[in-house]
Protein backbone atom coordinates (compact mmCIF):
# COMPACT_ATOMS: atom_id res chain seq x y z
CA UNK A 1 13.60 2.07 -30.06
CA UNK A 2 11.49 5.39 -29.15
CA UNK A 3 8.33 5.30 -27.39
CA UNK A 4 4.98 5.79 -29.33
CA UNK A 5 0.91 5.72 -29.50
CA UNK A 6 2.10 2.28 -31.29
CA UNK A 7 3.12 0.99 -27.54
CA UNK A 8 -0.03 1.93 -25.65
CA UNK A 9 -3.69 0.80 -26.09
CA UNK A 10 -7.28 2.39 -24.80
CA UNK A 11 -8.19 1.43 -21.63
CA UNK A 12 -11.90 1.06 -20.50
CA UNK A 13 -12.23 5.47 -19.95
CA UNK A 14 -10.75 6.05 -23.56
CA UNK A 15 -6.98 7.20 -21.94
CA UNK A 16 -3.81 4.91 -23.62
CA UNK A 17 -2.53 2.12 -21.33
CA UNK A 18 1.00 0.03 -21.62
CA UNK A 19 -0.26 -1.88 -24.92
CA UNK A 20 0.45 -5.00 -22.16
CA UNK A 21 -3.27 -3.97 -21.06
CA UNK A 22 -4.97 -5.53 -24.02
CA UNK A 23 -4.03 -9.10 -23.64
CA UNK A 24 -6.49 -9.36 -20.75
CA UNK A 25 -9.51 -6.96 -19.09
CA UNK A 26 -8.46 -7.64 -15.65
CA UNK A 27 -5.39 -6.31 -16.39
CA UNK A 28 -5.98 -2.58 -16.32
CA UNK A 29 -7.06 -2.95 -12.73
CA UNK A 30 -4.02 -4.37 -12.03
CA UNK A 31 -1.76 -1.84 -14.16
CA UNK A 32 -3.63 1.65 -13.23
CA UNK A 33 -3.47 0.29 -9.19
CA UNK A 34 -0.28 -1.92 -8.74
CA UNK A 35 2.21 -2.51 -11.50
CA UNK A 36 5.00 0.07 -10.81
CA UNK A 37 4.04 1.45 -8.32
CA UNK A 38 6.70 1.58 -5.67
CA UNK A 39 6.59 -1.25 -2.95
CA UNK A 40 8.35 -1.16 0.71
CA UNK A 41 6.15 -3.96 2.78
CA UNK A 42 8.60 -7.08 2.80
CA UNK A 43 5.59 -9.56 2.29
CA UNK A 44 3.98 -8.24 -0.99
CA UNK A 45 7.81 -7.86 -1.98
CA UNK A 46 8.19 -11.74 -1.36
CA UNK A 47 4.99 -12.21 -2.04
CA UNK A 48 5.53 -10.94 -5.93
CA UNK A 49 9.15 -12.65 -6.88
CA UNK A 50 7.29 -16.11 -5.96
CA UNK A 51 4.34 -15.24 -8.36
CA UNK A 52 6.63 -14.17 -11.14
CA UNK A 53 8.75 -17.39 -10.54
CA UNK A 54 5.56 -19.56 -11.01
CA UNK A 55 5.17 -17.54 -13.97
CA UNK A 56 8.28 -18.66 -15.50
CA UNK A 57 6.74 -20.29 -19.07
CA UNK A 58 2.92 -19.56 -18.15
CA UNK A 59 1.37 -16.03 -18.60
CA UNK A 60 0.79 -13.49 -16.10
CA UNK A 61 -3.04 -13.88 -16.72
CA UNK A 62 -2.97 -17.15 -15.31
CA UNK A 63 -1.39 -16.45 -12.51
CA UNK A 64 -3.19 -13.51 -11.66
CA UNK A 65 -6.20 -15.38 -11.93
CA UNK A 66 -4.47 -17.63 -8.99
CA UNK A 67 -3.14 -14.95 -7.20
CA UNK A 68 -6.16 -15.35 -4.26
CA UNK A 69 -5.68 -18.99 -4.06
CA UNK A 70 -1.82 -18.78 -4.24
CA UNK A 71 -2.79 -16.64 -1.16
CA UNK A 72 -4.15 -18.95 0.45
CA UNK A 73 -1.89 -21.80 -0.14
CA UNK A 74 0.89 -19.67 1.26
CA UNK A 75 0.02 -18.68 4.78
CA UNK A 76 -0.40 -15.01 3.02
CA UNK A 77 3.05 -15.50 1.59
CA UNK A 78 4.26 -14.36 5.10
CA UNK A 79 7.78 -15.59 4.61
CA UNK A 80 8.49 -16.78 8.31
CA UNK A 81 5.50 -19.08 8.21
CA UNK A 82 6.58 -20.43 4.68
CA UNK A 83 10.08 -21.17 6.41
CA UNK A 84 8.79 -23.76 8.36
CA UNK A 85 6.88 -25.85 6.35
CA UNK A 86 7.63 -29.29 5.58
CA UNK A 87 7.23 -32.46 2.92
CA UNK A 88 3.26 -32.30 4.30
CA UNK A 89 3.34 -28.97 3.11
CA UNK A 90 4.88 -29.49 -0.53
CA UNK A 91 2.23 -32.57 -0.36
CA UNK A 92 -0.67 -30.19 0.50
CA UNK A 93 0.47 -27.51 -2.58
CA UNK A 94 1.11 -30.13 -5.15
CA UNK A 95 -2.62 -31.84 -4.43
CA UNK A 96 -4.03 -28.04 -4.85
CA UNK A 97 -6.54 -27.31 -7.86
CA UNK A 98 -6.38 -23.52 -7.34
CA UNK A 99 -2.73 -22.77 -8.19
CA UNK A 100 0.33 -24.27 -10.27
CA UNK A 101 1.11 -27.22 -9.19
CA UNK A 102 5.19 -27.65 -9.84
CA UNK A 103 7.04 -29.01 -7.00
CA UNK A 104 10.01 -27.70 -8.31
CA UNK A 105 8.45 -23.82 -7.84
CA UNK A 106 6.73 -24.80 -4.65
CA UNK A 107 10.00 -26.04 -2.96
CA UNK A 108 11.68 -22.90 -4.41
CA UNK A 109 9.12 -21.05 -2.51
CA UNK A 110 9.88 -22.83 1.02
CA UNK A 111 13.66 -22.34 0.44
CA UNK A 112 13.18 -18.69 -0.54
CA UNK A 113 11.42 -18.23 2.50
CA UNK A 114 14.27 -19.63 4.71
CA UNK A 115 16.93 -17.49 2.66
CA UNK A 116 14.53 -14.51 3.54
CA UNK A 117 14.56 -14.81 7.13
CA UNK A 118 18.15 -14.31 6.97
CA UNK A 119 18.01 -11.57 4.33
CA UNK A 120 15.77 -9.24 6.89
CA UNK A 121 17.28 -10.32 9.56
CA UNK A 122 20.93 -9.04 7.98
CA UNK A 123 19.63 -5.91 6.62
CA UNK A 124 16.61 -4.91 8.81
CA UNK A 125 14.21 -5.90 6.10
CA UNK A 126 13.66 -7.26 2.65
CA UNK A 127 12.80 -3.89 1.30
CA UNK A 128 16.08 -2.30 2.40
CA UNK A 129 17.74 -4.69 0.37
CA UNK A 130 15.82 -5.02 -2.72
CA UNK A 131 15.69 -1.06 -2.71
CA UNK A 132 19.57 -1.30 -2.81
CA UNK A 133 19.53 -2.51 -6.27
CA UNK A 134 17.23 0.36 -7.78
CA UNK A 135 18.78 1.94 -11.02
CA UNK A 136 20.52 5.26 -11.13
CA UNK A 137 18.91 7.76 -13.73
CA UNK A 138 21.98 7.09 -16.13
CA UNK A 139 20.94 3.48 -15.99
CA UNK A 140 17.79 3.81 -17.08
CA UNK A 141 16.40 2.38 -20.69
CA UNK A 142 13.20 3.33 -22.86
CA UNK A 143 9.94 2.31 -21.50
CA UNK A 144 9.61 -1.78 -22.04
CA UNK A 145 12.27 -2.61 -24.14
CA UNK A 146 14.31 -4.79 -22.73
CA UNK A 147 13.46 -7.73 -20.52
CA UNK A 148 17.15 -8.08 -18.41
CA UNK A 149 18.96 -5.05 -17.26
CA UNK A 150 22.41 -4.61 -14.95
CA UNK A 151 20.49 -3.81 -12.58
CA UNK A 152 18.16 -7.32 -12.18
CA UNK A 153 21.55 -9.25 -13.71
CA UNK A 154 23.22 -7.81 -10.37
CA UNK A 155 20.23 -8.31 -7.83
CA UNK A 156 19.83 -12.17 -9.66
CA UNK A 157 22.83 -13.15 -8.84
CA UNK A 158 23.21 -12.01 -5.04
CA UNK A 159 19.73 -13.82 -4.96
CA UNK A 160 21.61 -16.90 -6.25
CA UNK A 161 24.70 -16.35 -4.55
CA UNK A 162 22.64 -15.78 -1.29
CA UNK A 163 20.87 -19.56 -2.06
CA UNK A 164 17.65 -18.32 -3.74
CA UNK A 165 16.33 -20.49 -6.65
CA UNK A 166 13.75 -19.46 -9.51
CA UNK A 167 15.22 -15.80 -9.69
CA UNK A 168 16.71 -15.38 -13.18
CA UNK A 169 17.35 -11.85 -14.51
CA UNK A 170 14.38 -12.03 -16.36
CA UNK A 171 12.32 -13.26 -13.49
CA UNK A 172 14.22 -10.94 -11.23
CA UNK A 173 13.54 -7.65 -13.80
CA UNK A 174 9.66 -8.50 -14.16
CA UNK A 175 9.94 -7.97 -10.08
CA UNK A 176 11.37 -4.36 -10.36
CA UNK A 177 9.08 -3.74 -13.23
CA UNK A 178 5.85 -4.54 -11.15
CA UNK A 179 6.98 -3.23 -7.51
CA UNK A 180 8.41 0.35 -8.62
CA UNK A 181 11.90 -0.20 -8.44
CA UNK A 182 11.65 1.03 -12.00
CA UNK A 183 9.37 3.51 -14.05
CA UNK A 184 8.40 1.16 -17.34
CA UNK A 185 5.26 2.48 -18.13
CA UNK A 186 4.91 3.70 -21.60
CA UNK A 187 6.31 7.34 -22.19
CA UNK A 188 2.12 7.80 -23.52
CA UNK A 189 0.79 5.79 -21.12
CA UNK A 190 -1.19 7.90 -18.28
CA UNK A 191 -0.26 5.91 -15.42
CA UNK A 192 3.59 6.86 -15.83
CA UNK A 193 3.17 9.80 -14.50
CA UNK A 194 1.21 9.08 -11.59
CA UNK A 195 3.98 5.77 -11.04
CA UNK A 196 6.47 8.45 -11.28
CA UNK A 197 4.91 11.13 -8.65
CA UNK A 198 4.89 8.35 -6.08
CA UNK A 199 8.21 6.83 -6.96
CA UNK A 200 9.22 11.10 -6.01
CA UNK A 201 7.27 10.53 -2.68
CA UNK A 202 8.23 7.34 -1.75
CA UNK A 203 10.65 7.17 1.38
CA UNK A 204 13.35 4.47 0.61
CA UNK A 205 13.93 2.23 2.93
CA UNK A 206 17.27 1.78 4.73
């Protein structure tokens, strides 16, 4: 499936967007600032596979409408202070209005944050391993059509293998998507190139 006008929309100054953009009008802020944009700080790294976890059978609008108070909730989603929290803890999150309340994605949380300490601790940080599992150039597919590659199938199951919970390939490819490990803008969308120009600059780490 080729690229085309068909897979972008207008954004706000008249210049096509991912088609994504339309669902929502907060989400052009998001996609012209963040989404695939290349990411090296280990807490918005964490911070990201949690919120795509909780977004496992919601939509991203409603969790980026929560992102603040998820914020909150989670200590910053600083992933050492997450790896000591207790039942009070799950208590507190479960009793909170301001973000999804499902104790099976807030205990996956607190566990991922446990299995993180020992990820950066093994391999100097989080980013130096999730940078590991970036695609090659001959792995690459057409702008948003597929929703699972190698690539997230492979860096899923170490996840898994390593203890992590709520980290599907799906889950696990939305990640790369949104923190740069990938290029998926739309070939007519005029954020790709600017995603790609600092995907050229950025220094991996590791």
């Amino acid at each position: 499936m080729s690229d085309s006008p068909a897979r972008t929309v207008s954004g706000p100054d008249g210049r096509p967007r991912c088609r994504w953009c339309g669902a929502a009008p907060e989400f052009f802020a998001y996609h012209d600032s963040e989404w695939g944009f290349p990411v090296g700080d280990d807490i918005r790294l964490f911070e990201k596979l949690c919120l795509e976890s909780f977004q496992s059978g919601l939509s991203w609008r409603t969790i980026l409408a929560k992102r603040d108070n998820f914020r909150a909730a989670f200590d910053g989603f600083d992933f050492r202070r997450i790896a000591a929290f207790g039942e009070a803890d799950v208590a507190r999150l479960l009793a909170d209005p301001g973000i999804v309340r499902h104790r099976g994605k807030i205990e996956a949380v607190i566990n991922n944050a446990r299995r993180a300490v020992d990820l950066a601790a093994e391999c100097g940080s989080l980013a130096a391993y999730f940078w590991r599992f970036e695609p090659g150039p001959h792995e690459t597919t057409p702008p948003q059509t597929v929703s699972v590659s190698p690539a997230s199938i492979a860096l899923s199951k170490d996840l898994k293998r390593r203890g992590w919970a709520f980290v599907g390939p799906t889950t696990v490819f939305a990640f790369m998507q949104a923190m740069g490990l990938i290029n998926d803008h739309a070939e007519e969308c005029v954020i790709r190139l600017e995603a790609g120009q600092a995907r050229r600059a950025f220094t991996r780490p590791g």
